[in-house]
PDB file of N, CA and C in Angstrom:
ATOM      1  N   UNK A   1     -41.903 -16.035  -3.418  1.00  0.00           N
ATOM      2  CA  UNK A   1     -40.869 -17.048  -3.377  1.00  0.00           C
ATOM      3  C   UNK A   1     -40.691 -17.501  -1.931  1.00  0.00           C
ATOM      4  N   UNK A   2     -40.294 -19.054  -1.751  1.00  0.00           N
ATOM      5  CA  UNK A   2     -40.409 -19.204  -0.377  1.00  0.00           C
ATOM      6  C   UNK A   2     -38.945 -19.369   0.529  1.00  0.00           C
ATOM      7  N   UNK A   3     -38.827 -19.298   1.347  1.00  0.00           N
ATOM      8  CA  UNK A   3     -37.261 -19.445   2.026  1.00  0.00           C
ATOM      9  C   UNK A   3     -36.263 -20.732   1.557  1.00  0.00           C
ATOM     10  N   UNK A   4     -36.787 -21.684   0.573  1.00  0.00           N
ATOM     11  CA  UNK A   4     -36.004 -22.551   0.494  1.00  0.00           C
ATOM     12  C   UNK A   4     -35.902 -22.035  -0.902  1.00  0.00           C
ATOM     13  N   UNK A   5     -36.208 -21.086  -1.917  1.00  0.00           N
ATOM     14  CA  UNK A   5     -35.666 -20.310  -2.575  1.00  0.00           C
ATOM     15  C   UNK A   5     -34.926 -19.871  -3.246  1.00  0.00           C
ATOM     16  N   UNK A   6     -35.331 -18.582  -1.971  1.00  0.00           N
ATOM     17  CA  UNK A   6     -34.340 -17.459  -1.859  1.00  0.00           C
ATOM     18  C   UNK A   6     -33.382 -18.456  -1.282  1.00  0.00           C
ATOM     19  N   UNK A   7     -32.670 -19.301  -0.790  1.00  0.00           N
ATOM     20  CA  UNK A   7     -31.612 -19.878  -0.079  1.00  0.00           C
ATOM     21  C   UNK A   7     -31.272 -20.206  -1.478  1.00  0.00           C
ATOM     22  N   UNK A   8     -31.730 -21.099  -2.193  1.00  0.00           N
ATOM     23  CA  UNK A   8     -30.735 -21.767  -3.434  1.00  0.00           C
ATOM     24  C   UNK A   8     -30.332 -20.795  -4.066  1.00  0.00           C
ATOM     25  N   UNK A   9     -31.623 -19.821  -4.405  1.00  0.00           N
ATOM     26  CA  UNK A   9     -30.905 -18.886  -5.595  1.00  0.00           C
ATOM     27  C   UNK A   9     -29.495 -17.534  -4.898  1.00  0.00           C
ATOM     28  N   UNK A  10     -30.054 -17.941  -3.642  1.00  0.00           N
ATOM     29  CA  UNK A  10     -28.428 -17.098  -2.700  1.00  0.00           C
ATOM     30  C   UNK A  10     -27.082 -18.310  -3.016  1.00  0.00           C
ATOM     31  N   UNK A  11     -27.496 -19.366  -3.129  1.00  0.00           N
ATOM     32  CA  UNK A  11     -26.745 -19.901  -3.267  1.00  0.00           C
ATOM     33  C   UNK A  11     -25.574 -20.053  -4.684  1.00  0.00           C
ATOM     34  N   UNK A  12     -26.751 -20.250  -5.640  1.00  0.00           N
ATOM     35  CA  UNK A  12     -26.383 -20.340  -6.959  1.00  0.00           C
ATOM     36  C   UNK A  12     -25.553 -18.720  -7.141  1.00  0.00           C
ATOM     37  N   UNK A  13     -25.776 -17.631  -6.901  1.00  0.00           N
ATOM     38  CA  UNK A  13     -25.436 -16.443  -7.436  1.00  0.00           C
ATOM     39  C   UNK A  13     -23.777 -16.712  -6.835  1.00  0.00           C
ATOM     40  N   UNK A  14     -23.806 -17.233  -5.645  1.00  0.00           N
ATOM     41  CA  UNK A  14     -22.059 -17.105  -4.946  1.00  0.00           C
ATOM     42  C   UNK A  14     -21.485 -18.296  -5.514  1.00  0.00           C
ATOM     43  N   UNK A  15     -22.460 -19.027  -5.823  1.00  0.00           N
ATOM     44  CA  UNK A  15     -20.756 -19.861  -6.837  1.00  0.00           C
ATOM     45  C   UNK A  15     -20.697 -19.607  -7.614  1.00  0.00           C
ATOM     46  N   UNK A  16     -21.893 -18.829  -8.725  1.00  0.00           N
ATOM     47  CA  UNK A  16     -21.478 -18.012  -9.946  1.00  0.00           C
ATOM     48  C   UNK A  16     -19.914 -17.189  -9.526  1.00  0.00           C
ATOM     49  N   UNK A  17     -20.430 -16.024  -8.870  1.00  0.00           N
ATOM     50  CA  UNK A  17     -19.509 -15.542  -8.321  1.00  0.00           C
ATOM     51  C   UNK A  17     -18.244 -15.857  -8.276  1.00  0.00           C
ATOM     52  N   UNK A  18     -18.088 -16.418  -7.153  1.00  0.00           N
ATOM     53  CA  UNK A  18     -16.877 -17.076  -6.778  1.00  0.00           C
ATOM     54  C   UNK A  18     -16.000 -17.865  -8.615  1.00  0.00           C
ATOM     55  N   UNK A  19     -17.120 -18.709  -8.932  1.00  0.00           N
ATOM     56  CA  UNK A  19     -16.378 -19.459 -10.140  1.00  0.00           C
ATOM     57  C   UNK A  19     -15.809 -17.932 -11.258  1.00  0.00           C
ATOM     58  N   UNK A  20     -16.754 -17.168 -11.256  1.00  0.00           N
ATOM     59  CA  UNK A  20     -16.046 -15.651 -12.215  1.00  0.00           C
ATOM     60  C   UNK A  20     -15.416 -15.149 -11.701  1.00  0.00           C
ATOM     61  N   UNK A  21     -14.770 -15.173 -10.299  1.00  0.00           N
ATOM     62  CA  UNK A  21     -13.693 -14.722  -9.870  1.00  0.00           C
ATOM     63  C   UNK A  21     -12.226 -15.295  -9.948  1.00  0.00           C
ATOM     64  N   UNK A  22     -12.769 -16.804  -9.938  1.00  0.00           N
ATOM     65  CA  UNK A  22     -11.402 -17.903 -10.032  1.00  0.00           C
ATOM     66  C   UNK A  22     -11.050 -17.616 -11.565  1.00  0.00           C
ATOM     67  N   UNK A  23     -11.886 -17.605 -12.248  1.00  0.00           N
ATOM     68  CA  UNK A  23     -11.338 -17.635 -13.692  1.00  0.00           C
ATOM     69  C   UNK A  23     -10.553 -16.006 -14.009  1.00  0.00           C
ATOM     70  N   UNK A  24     -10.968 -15.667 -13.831  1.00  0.00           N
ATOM     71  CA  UNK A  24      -9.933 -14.153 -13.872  1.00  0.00           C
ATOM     72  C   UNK A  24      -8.760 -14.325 -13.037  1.00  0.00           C
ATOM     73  N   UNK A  25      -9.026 -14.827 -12.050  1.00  0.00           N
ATOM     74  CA  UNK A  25      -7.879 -14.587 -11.022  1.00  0.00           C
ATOM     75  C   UNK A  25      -6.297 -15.774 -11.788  1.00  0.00           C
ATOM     76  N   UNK A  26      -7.089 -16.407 -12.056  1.00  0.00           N
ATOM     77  CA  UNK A  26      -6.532 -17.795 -13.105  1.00  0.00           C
ATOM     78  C   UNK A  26      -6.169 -17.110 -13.868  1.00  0.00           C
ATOM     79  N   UNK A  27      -6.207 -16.311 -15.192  1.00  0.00           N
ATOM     80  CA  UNK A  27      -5.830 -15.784 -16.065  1.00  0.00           C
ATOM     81  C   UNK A  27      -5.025 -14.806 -15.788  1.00  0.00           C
ATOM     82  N   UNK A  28      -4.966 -13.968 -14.525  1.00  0.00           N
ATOM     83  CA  UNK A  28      -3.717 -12.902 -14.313  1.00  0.00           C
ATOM     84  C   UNK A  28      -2.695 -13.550 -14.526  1.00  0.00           C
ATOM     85  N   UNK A  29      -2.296 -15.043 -14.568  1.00  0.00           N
ATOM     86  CA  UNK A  29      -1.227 -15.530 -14.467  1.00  0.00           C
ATOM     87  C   UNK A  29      -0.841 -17.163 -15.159  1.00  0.00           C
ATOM     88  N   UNK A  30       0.567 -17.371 -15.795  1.00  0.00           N
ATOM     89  CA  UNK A  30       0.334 -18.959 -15.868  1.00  0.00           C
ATOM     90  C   UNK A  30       0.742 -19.663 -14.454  1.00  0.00           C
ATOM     91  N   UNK A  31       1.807 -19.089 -13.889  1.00  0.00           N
ATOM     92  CA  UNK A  31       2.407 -19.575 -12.812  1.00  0.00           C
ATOM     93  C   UNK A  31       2.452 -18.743 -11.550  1.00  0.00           C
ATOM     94  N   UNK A  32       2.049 -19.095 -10.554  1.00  0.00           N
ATOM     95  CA  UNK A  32       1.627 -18.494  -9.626  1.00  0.00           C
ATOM     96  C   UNK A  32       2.915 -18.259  -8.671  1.00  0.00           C
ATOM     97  N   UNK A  33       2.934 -17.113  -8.137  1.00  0.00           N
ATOM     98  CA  UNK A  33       4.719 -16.448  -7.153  1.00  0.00           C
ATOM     99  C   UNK A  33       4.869 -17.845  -6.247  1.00  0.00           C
ATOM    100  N   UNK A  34       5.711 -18.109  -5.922  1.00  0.00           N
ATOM    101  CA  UNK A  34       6.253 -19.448  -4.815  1.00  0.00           C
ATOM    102  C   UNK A  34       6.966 -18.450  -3.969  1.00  0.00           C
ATOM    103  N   UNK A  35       6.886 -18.589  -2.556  1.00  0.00           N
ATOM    104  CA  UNK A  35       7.714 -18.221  -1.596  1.00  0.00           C
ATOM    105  C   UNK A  35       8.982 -18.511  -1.911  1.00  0.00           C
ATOM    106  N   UNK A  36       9.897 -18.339  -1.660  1.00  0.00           N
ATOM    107  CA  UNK A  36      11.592 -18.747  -1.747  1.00  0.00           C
ATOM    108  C   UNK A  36      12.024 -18.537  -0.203  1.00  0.00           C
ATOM    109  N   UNK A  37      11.910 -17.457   0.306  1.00  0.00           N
ATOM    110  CA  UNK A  37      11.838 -17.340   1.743  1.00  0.00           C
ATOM    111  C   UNK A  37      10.822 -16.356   2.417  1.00  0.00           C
ATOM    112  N   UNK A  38      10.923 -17.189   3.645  1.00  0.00           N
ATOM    113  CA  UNK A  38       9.497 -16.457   4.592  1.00  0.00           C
ATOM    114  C   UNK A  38      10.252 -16.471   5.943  1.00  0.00           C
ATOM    115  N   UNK A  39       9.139 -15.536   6.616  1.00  0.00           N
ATOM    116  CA  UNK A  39       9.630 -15.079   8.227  1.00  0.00           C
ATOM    117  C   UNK A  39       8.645 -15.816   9.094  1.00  0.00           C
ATOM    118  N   UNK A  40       8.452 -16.417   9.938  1.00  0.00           N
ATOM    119  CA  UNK A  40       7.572 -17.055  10.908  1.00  0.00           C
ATOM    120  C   UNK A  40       7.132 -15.742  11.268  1.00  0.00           C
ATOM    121  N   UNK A  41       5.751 -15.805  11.878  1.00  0.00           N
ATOM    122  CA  UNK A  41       5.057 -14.624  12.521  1.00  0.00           C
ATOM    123  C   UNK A  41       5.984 -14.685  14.297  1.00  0.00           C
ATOM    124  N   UNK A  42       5.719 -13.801  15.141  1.00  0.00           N
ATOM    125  CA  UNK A  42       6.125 -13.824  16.289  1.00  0.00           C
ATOM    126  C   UNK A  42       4.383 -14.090  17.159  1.00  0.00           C
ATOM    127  N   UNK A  43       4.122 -14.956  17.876  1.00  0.00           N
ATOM    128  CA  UNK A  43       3.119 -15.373  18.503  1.00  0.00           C
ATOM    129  C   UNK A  43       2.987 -14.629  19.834  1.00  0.00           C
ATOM    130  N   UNK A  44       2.086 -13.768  19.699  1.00  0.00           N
ATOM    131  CA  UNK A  44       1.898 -12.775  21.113  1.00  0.00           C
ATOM    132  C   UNK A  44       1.726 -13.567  22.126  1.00  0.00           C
ATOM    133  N   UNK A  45       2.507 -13.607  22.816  1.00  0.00           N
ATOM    134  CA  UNK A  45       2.612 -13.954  24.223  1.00  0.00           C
ATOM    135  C   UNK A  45       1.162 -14.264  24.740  1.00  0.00           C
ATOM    136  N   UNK A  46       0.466 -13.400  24.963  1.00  0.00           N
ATOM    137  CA  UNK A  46      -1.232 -13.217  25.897  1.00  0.00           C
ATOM    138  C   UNK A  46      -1.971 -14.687  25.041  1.00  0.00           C
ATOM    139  N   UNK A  47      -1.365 -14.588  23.175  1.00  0.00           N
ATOM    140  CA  UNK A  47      -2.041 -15.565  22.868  1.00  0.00           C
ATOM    141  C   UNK A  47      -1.922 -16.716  23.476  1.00  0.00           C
ATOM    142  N   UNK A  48      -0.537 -17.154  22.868  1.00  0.00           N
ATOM    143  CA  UNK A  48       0.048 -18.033  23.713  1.00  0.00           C
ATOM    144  C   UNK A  48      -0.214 -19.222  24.827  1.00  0.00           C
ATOM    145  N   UNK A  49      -0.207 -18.027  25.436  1.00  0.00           N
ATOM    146  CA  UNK A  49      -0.644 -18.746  27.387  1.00  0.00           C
ATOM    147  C   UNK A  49      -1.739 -18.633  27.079  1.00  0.00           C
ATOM    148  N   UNK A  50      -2.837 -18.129  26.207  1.00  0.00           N
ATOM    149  CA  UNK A  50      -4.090 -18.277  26.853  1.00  0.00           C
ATOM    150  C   UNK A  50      -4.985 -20.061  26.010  1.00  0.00           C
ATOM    151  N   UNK A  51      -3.553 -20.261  25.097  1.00  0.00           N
ATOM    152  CA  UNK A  51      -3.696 -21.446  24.352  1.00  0.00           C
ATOM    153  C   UNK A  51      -4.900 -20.822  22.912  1.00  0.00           C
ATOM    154  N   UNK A  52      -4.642 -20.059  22.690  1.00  0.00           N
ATOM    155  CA  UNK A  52      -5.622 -19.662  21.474  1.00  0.00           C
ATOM    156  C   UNK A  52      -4.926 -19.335  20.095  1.00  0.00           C
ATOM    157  N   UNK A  53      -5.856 -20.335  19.240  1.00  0.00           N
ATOM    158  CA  UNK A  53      -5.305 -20.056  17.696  1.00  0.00           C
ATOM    159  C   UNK A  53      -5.748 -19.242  16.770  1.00  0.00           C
ATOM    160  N   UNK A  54      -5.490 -19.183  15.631  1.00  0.00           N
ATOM    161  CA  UNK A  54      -6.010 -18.461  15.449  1.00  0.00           C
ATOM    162  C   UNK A  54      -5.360 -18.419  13.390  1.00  0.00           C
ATOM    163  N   UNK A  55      -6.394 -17.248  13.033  1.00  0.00           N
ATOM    164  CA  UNK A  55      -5.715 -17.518  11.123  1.00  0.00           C
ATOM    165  C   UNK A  55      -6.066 -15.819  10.859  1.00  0.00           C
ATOM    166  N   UNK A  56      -4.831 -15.415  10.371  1.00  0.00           N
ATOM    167  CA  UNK A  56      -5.199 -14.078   9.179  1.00  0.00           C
ATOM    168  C   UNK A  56      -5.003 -13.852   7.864  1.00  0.00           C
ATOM    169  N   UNK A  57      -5.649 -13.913   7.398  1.00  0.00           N
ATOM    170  CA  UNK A  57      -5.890 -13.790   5.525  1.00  0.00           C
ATOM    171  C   UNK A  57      -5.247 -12.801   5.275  1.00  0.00           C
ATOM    172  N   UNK A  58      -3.677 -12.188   4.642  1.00  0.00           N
ATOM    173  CA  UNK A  58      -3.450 -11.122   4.143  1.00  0.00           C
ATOM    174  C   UNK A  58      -3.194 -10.906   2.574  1.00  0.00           C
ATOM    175  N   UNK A  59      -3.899  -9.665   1.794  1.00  0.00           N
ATOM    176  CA  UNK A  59      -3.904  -9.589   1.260  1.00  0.00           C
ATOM    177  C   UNK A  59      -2.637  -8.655   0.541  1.00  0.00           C
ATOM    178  N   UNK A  60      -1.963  -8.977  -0.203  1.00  0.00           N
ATOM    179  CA  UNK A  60      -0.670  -8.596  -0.519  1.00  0.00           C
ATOM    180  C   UNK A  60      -0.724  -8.729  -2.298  1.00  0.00           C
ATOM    181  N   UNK A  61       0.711  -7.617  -2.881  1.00  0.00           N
ATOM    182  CA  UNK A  61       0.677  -7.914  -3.612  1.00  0.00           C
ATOM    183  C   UNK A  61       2.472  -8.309  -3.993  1.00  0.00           C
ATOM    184  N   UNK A  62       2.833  -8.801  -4.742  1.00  0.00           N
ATOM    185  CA  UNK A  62       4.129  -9.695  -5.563  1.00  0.00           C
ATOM    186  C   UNK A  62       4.467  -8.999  -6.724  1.00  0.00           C
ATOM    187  N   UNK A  63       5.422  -7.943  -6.517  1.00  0.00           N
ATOM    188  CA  UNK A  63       5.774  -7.400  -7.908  1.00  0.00           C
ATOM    189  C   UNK A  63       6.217  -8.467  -8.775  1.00  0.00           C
ATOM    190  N   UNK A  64       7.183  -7.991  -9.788  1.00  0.00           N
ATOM    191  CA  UNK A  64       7.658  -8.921 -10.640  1.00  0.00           C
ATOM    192  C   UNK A  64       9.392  -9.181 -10.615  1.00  0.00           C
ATOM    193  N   UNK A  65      10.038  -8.514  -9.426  1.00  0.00           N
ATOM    194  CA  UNK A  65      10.971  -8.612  -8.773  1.00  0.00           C
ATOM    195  C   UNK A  65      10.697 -10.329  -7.613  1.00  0.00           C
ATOM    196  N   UNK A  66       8.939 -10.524  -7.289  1.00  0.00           N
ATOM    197  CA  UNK A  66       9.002 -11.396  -6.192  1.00  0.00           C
ATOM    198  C   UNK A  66       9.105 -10.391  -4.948  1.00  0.00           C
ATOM    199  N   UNK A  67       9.010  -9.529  -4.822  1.00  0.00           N
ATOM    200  CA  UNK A  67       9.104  -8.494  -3.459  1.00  0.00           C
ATOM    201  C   UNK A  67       7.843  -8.770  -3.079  1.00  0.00           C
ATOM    202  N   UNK A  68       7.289  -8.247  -1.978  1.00  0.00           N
ATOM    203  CA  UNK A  68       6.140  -8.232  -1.566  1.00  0.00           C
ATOM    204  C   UNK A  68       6.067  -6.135  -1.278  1.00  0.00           C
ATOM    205  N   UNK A  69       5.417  -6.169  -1.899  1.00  0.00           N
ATOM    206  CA  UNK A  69       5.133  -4.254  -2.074  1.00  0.00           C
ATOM    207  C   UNK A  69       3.811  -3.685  -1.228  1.00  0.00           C
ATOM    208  N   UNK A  70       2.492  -4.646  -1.181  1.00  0.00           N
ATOM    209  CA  UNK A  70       1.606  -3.994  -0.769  1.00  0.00           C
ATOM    210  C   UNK A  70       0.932  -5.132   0.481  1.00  0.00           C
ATOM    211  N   UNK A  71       0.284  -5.289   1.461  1.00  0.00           N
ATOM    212  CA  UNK A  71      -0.189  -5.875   2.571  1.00  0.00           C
ATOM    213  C   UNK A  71      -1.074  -5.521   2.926  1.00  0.00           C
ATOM    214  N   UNK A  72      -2.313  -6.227   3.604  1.00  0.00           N
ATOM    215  CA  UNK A  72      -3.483  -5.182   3.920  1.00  0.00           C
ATOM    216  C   UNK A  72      -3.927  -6.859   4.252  1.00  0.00           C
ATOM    217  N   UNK A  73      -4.949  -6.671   5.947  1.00  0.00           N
ATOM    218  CA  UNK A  73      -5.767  -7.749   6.078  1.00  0.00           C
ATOM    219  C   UNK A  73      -6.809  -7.944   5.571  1.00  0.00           C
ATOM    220  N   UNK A  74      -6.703  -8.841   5.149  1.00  0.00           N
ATOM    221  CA  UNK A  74      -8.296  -9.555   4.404  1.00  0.00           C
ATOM    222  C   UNK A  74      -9.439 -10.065   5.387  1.00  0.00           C
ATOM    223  N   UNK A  75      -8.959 -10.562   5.989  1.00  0.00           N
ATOM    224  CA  UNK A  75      -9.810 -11.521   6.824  1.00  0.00           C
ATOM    225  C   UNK A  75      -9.009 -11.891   8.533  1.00  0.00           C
ATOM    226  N   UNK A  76      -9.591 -11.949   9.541  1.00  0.00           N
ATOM    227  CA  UNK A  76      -8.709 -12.171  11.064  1.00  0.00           C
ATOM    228  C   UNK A  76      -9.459 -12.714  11.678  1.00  0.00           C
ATOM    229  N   UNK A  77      -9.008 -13.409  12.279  1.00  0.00           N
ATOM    230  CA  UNK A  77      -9.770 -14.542  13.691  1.00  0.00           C
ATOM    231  C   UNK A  77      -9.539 -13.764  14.841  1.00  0.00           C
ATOM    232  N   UNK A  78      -8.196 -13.184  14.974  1.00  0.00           N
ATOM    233  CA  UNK A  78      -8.096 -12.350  16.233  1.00  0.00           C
ATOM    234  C   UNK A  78      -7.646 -11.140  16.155  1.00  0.00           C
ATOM    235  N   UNK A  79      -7.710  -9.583  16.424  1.00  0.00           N
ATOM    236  CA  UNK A  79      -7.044  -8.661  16.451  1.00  0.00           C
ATOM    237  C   UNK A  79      -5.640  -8.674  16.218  1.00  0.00           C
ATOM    238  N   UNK A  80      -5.277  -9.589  17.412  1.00  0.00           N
ATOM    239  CA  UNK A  80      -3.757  -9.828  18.265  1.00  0.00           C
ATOM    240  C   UNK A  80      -2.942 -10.429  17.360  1.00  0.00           C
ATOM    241  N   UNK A  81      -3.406 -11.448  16.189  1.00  0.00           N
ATOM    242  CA  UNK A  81      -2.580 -11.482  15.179  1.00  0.00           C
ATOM    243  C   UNK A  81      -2.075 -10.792  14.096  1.00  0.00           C
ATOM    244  N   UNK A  82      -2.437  -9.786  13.925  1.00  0.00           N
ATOM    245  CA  UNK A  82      -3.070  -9.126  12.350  1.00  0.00           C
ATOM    246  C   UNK A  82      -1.485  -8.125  12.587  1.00  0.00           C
ATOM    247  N   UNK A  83      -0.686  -7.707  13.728  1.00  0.00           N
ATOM    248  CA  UNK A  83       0.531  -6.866  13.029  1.00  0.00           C
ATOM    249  C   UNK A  83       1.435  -8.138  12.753  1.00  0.00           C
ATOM    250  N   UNK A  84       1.170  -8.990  13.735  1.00  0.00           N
ATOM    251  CA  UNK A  84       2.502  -9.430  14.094  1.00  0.00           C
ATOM    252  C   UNK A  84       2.577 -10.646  12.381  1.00  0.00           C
ATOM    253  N   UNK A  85       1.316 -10.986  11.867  1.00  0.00           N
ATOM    254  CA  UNK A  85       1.028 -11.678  10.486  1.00  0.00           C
ATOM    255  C   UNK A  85       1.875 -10.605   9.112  1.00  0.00           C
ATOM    256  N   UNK A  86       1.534  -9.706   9.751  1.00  0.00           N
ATOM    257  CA  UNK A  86       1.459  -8.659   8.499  1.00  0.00           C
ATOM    258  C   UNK A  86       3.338  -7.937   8.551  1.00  0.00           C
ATOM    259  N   UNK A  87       3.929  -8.051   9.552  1.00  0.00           N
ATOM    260  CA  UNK A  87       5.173  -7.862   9.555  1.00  0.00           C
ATOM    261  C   UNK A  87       5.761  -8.858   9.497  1.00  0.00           C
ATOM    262  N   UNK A  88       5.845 -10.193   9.448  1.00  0.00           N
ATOM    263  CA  UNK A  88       6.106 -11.550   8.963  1.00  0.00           C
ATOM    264  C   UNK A  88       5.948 -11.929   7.081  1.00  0.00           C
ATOM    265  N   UNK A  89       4.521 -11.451   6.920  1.00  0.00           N
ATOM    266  CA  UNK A  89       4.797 -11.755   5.213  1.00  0.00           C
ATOM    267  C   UNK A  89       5.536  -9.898   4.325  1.00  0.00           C
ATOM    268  N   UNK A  90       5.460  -8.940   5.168  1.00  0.00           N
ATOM    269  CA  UNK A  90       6.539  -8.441   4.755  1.00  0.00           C
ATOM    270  C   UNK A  90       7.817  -8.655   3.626  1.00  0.00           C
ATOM    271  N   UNK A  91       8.300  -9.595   5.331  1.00  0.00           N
ATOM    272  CA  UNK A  91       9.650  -9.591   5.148  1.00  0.00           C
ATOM    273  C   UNK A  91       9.831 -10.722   4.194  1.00  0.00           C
ATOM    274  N   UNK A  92       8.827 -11.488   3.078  1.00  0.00           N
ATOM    275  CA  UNK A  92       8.337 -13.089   2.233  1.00  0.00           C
ATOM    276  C   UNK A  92       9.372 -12.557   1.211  1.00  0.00           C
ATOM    277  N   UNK A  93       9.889 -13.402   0.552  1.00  0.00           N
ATOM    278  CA  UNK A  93      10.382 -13.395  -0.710  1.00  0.00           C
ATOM    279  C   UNK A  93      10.147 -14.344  -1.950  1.00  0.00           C
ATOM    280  N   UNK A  94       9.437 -13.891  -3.313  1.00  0.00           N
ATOM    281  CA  UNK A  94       8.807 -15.054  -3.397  1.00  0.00           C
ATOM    282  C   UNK A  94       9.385 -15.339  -4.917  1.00  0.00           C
ATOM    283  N   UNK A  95       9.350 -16.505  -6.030  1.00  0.00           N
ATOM    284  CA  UNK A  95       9.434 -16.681  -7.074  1.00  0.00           C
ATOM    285  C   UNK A  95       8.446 -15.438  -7.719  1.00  0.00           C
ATOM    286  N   UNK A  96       8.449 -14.793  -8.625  1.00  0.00           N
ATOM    287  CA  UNK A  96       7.470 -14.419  -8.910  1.00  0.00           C
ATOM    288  C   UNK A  96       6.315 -14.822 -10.018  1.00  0.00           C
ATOM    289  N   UNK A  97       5.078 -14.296  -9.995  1.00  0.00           N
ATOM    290  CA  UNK A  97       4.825 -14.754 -10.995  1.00  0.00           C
ATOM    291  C   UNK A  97       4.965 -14.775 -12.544  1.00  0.00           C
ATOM    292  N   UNK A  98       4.177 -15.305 -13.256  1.00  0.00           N
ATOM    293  CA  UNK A  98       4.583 -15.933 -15.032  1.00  0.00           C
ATOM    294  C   UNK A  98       3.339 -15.724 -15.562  1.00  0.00           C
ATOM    295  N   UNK A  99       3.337 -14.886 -17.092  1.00  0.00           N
ATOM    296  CA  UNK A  99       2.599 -14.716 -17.694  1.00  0.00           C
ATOM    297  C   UNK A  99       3.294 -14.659 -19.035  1.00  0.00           C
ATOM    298  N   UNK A 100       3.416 -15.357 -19.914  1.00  0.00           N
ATOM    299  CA  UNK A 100       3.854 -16.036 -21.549  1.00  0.00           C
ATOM    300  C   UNK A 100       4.524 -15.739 -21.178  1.00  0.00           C
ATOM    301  N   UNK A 101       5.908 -16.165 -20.297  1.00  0.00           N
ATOM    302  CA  UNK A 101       7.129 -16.050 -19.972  1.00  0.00           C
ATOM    303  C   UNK A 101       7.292 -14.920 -19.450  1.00  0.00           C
ATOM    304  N   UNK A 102       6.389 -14.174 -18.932  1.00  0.00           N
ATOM    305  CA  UNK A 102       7.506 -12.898 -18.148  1.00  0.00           C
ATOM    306  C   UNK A 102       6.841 -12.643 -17.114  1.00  0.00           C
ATOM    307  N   UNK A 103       7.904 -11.938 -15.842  1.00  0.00           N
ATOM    308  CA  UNK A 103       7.261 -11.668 -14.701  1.00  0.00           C
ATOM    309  C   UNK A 103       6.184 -10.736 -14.240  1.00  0.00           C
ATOM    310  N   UNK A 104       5.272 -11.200 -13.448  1.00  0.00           N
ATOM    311  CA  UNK A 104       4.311 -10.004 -13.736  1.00  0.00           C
ATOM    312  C   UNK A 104       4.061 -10.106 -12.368  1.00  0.00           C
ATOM    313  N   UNK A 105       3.300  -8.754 -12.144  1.00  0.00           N
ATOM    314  CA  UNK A 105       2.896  -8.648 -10.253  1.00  0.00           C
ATOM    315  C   UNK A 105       1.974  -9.312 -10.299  1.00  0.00           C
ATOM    316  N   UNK A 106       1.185  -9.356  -9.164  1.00  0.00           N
ATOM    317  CA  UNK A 106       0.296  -9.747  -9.045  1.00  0.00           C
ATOM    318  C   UNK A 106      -0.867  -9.818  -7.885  1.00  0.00           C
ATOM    319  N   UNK A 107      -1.319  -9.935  -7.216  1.00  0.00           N
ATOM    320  CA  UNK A 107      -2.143  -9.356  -6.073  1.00  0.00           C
ATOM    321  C   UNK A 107      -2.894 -11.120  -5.616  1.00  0.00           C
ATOM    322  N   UNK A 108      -2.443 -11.824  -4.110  1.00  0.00           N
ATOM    323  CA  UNK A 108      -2.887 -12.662  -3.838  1.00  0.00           C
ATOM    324  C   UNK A 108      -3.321 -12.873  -2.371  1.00  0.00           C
ATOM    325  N   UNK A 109      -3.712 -13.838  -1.823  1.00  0.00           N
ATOM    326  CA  UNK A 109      -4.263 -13.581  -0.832  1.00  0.00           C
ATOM    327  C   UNK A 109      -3.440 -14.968   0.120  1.00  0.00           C
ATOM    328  N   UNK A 110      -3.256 -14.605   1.443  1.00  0.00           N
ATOM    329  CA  UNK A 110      -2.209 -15.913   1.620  1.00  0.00           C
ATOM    330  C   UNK A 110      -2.783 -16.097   3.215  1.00  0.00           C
ATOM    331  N   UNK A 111      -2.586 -17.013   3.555  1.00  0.00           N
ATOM    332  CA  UNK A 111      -3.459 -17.535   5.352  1.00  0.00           C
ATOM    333  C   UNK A 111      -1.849 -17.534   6.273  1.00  0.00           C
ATOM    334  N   UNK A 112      -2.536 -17.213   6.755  1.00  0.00           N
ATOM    335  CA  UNK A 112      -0.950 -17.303   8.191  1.00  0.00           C
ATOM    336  C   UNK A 112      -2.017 -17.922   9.123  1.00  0.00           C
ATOM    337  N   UNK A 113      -1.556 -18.379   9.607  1.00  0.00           N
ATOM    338  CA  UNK A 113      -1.734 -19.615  10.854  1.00  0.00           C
ATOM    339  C   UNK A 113      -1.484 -19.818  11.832  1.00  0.00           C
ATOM    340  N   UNK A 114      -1.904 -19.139  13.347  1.00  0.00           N
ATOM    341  CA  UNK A 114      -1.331 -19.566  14.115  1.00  0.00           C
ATOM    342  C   UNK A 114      -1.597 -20.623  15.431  1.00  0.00           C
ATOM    343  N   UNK A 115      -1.081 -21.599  15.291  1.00  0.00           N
ATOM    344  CA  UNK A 115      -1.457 -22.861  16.156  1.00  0.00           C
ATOM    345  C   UNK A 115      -1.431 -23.168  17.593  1.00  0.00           C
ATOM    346  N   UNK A 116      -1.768 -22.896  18.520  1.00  0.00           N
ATOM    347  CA  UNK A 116      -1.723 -23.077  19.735  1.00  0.00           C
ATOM    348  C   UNK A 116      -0.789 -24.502  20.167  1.00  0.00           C
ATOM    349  N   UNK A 117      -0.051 -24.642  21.139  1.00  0.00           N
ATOM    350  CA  UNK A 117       0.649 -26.129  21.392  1.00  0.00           C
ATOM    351  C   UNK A 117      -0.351 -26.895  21.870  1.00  0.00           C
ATOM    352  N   UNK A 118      -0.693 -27.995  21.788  1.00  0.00           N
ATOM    353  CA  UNK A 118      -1.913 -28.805  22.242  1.00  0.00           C
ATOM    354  C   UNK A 118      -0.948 -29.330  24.134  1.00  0.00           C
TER     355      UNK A 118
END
């Protein structure tokens, strides 16, 4: 097989993928948790001044209270964000989610953002 391939069929297998993941992930729920309230992250200083942005993916989960119970990084652009992200969606409070009318937890993945001032 030649390199242009193996590239498609790498290709084809991750949107399989990905598409059998959306559909499950789709079905944990009809209505997905809504924030109600959130905490801004606190922007480390060093970042800051050094003008650097930056994004952390945390992975959390949403009882059926809407609490946020479990946290864990998924994904980070910088070290320097990853407590100060992760003690920010903490403190989130969210709608929770809906499944044939009732609340159910649920486990999602959410981007925090942090923007440098131009």
């Amino acid at each position: 097989m030649n390199k242009k391939s193996l590239l498609n069929l790498a290709l084809i297998t991750v949107a399989l993928f990905a598409t059998s993941t959306a559909v499950r992930a789709e079905s944990a729920f009809d209505e997905a948790p809504t924030p109600v309230r959130t905490a801004a992250p606190v922007y480390p200083q060093s970042m800051r001044d050094g003008g650097v942005s930056g994004m952390v993916s945390i992975s959390l989960t949403v009882d059926e209270n809407g609490n946020v119970t479990r946290t864990a990084i998924a994904k980070s652009s910088h070290p320097e964000f990853e407590q100060p992200a992760l003690t920010a969606v903490a403190q989130w409070k969210f709608k929770p989610a809906m499944k044939a009318g009732q609340a159910v937890a649920v486990a999602i993945v959410l981007p925090v953002r942090f923007t440098a001032a131009q």
